[in-house]
C-alpha atoms as a PDB file:
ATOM      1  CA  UNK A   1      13.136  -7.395  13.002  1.00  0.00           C
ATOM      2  CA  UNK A   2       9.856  -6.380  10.920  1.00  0.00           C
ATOM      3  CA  UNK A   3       9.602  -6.484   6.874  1.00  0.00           C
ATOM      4  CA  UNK A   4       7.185  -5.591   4.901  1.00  0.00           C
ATOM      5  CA  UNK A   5       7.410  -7.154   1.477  1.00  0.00           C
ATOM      6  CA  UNK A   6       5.137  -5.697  -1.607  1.00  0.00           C
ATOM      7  CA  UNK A   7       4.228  -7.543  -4.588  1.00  0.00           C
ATOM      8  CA  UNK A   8       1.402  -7.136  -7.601  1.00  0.00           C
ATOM      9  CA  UNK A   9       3.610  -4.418  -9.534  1.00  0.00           C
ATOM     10  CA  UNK A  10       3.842  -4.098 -12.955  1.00  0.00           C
ATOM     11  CA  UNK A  11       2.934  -2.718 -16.357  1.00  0.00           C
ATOM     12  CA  UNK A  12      -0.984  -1.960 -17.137  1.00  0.00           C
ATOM     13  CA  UNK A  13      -2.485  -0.634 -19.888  1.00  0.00           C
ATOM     14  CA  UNK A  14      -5.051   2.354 -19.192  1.00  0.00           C
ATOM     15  CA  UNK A  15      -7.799   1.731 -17.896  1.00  0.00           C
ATOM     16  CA  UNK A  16      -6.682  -1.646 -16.506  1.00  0.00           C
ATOM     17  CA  UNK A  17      -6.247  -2.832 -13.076  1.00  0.00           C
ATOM     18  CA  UNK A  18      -3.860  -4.106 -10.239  1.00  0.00           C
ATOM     19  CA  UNK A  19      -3.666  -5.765  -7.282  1.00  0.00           C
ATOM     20  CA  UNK A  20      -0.673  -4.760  -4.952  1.00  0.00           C
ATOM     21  CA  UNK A  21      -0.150  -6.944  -1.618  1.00  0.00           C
ATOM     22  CA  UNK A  22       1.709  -6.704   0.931  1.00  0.00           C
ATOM     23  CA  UNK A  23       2.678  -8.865   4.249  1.00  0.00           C
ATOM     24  CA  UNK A  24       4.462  -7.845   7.247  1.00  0.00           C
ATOM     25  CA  UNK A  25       6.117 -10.492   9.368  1.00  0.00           C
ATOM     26  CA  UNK A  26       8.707 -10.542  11.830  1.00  0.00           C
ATOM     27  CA  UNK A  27       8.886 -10.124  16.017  1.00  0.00           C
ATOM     28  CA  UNK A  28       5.388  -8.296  15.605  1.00  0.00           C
ATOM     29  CA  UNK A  29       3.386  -7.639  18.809  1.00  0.00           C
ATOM     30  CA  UNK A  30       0.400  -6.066  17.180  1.00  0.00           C
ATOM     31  CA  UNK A  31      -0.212  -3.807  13.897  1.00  0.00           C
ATOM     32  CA  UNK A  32      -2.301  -0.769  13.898  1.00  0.00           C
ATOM     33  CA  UNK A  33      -3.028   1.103  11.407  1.00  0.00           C
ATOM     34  CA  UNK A  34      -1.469   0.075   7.367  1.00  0.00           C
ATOM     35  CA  UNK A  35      -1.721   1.795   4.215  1.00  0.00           C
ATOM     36  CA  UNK A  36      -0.356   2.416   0.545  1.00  0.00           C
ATOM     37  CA  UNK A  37       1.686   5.337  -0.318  1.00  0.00           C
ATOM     38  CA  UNK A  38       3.379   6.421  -3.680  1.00  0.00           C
ATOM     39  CA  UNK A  39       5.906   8.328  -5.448  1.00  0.00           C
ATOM     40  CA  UNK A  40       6.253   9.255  -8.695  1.00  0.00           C
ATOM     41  CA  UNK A  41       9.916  10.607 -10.160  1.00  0.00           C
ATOM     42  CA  UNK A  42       9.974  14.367  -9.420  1.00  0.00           C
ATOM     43  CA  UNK A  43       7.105  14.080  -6.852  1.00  0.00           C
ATOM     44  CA  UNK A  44       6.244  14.368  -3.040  1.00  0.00           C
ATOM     45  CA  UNK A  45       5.561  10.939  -1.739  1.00  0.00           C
ATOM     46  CA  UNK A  46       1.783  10.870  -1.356  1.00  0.00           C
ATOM     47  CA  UNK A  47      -0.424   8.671   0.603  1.00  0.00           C
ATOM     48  CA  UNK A  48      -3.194   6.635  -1.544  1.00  0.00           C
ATOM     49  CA  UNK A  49      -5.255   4.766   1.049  1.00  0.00           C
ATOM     50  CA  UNK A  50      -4.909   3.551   4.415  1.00  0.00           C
ATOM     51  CA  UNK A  51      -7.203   1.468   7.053  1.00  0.00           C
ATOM     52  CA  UNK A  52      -7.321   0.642  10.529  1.00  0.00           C
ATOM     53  CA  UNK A  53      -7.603  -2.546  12.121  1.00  0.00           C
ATOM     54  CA  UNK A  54     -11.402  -2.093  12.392  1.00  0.00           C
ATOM     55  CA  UNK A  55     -11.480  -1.621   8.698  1.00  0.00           C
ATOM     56  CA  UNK A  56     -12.437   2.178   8.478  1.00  0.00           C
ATOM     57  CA  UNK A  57     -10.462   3.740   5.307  1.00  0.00           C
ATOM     58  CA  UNK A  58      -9.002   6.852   4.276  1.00  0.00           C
ATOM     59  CA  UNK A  59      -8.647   7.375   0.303  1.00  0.00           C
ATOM     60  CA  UNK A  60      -6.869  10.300  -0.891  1.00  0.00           C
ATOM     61  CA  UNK A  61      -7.927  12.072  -3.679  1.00  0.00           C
ATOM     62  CA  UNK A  62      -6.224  10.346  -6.272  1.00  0.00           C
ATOM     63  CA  UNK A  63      -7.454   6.845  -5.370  1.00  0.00           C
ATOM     64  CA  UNK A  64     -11.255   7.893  -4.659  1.00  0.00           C
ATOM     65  CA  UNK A  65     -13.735   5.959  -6.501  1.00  0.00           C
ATOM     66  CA  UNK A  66     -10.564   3.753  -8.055  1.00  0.00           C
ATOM     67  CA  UNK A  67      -8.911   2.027  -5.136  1.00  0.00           C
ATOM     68  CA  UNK A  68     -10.201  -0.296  -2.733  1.00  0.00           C
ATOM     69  CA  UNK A  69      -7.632  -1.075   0.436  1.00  0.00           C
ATOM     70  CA  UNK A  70      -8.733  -3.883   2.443  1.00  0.00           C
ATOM     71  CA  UNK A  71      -6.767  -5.887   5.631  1.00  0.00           C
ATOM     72  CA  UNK A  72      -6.378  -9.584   6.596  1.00  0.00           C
ATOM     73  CA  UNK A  73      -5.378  -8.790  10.622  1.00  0.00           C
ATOM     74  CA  UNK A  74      -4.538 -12.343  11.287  1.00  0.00           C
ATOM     75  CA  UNK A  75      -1.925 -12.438   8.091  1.00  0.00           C
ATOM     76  CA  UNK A  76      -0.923  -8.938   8.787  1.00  0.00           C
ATOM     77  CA  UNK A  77      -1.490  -8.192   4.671  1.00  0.00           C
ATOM     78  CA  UNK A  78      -2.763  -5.008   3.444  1.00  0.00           C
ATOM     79  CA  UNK A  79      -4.123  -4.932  -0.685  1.00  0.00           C
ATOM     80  CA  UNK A  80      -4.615  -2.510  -2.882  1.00  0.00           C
ATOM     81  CA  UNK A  81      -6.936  -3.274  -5.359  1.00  0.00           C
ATOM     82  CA  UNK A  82      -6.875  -0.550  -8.281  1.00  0.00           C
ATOM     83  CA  UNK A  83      -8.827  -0.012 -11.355  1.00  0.00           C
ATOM     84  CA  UNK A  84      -9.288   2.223 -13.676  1.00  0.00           C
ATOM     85  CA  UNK A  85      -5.972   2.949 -13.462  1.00  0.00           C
ATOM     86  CA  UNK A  86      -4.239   6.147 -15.609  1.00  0.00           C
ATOM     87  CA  UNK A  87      -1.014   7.027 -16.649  1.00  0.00           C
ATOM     88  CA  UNK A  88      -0.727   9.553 -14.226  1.00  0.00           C
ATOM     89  CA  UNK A  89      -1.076   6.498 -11.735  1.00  0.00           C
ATOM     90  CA  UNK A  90       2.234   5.305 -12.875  1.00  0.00           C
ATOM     91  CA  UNK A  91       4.691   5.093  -9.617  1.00  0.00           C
ATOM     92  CA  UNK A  92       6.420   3.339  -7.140  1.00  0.00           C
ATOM     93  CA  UNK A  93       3.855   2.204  -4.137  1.00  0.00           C
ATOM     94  CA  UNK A  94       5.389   1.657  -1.103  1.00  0.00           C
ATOM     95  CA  UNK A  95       2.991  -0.395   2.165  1.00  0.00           C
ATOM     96  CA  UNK A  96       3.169   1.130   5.168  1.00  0.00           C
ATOM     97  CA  UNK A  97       2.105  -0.056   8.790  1.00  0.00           C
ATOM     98  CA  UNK A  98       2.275   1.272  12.316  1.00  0.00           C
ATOM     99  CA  UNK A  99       4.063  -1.733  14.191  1.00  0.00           C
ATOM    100  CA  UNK A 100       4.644  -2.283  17.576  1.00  0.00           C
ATOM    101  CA  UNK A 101       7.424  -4.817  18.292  1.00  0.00           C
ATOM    102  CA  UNK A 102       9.372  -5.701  21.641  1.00  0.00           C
ATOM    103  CA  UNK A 103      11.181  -1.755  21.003  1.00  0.00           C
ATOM    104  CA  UNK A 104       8.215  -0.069  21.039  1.00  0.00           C
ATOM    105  CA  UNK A 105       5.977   1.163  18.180  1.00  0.00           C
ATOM    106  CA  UNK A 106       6.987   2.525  14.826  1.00  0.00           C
ATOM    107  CA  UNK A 107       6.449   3.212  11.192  1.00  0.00           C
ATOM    108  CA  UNK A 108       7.476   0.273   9.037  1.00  0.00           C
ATOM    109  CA  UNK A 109       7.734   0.308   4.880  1.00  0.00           C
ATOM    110  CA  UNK A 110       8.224  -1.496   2.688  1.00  0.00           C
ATOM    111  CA  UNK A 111      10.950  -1.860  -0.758  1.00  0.00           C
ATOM    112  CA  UNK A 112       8.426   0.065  -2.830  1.00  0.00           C
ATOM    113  CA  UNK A 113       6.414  -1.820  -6.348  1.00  0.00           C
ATOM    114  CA  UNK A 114       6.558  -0.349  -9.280  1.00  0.00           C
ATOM    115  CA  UNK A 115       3.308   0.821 -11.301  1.00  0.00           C
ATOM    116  CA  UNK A 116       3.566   1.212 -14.840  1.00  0.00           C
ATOM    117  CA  UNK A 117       0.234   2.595 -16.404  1.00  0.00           C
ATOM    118  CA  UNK A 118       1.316   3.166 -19.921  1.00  0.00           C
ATOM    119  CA  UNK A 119      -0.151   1.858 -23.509  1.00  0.00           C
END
């Protein structure tokens, strides 16, 4: 069985900044590709960032310029570092990898942290 467990949540003022983690661990074969995604009350989910295992990233709009995602393969962690953050940041940010396990490959997420960005 896979989890991946977020932490680094919280309340912020704007322009302040976070650092989300998150670790996956269980049966894990290998992870490919991990990422950050968020949703706000009312909203789609939306994806933030994500990286491959060779470290190439993918920003969405939102987090261009403001968010840096980086990987520790060999921990199987995936951060989010996030400045500058605005109120309109404020949501719950769920980690996401592509995990393949002894039943094949999947998408994995985690409980979701919860971003406050608020004065």
């Amino acid at each position: 069985q896979v989890q991946l467990v977020e932490s680094g949540g919280g309340l912020v003022q704007p322009g302040g900044s976070l650092r989300l983690s998150c670790v996956a661990s269980g049966s894990i074969f290998s992870t490919g590709n991990m990422g950050w995604f968020r949703q706000a009350p009312g909203k789609e989910r939306e994806l933030v960032a994500s990286i491959t295992t060779s470290g190439s990233a993918y920003y969405g709009d939102s987090a261009k310029g403001r968010f840096t995602i980086s990987r520790d393969n060999a921990k199987n962690t995936v951060s989010l570092q996030m400045n500058s953050l605005k109120p309109e940041d404020t949501a719950v940010y769920l980690c996401w990898a592509y995990i393949t396990t002894s039943m094949g490959q999947k998408n994995y997420w985690g409980q979701g942290t919860q971003v406050t960005v608020s004065s």
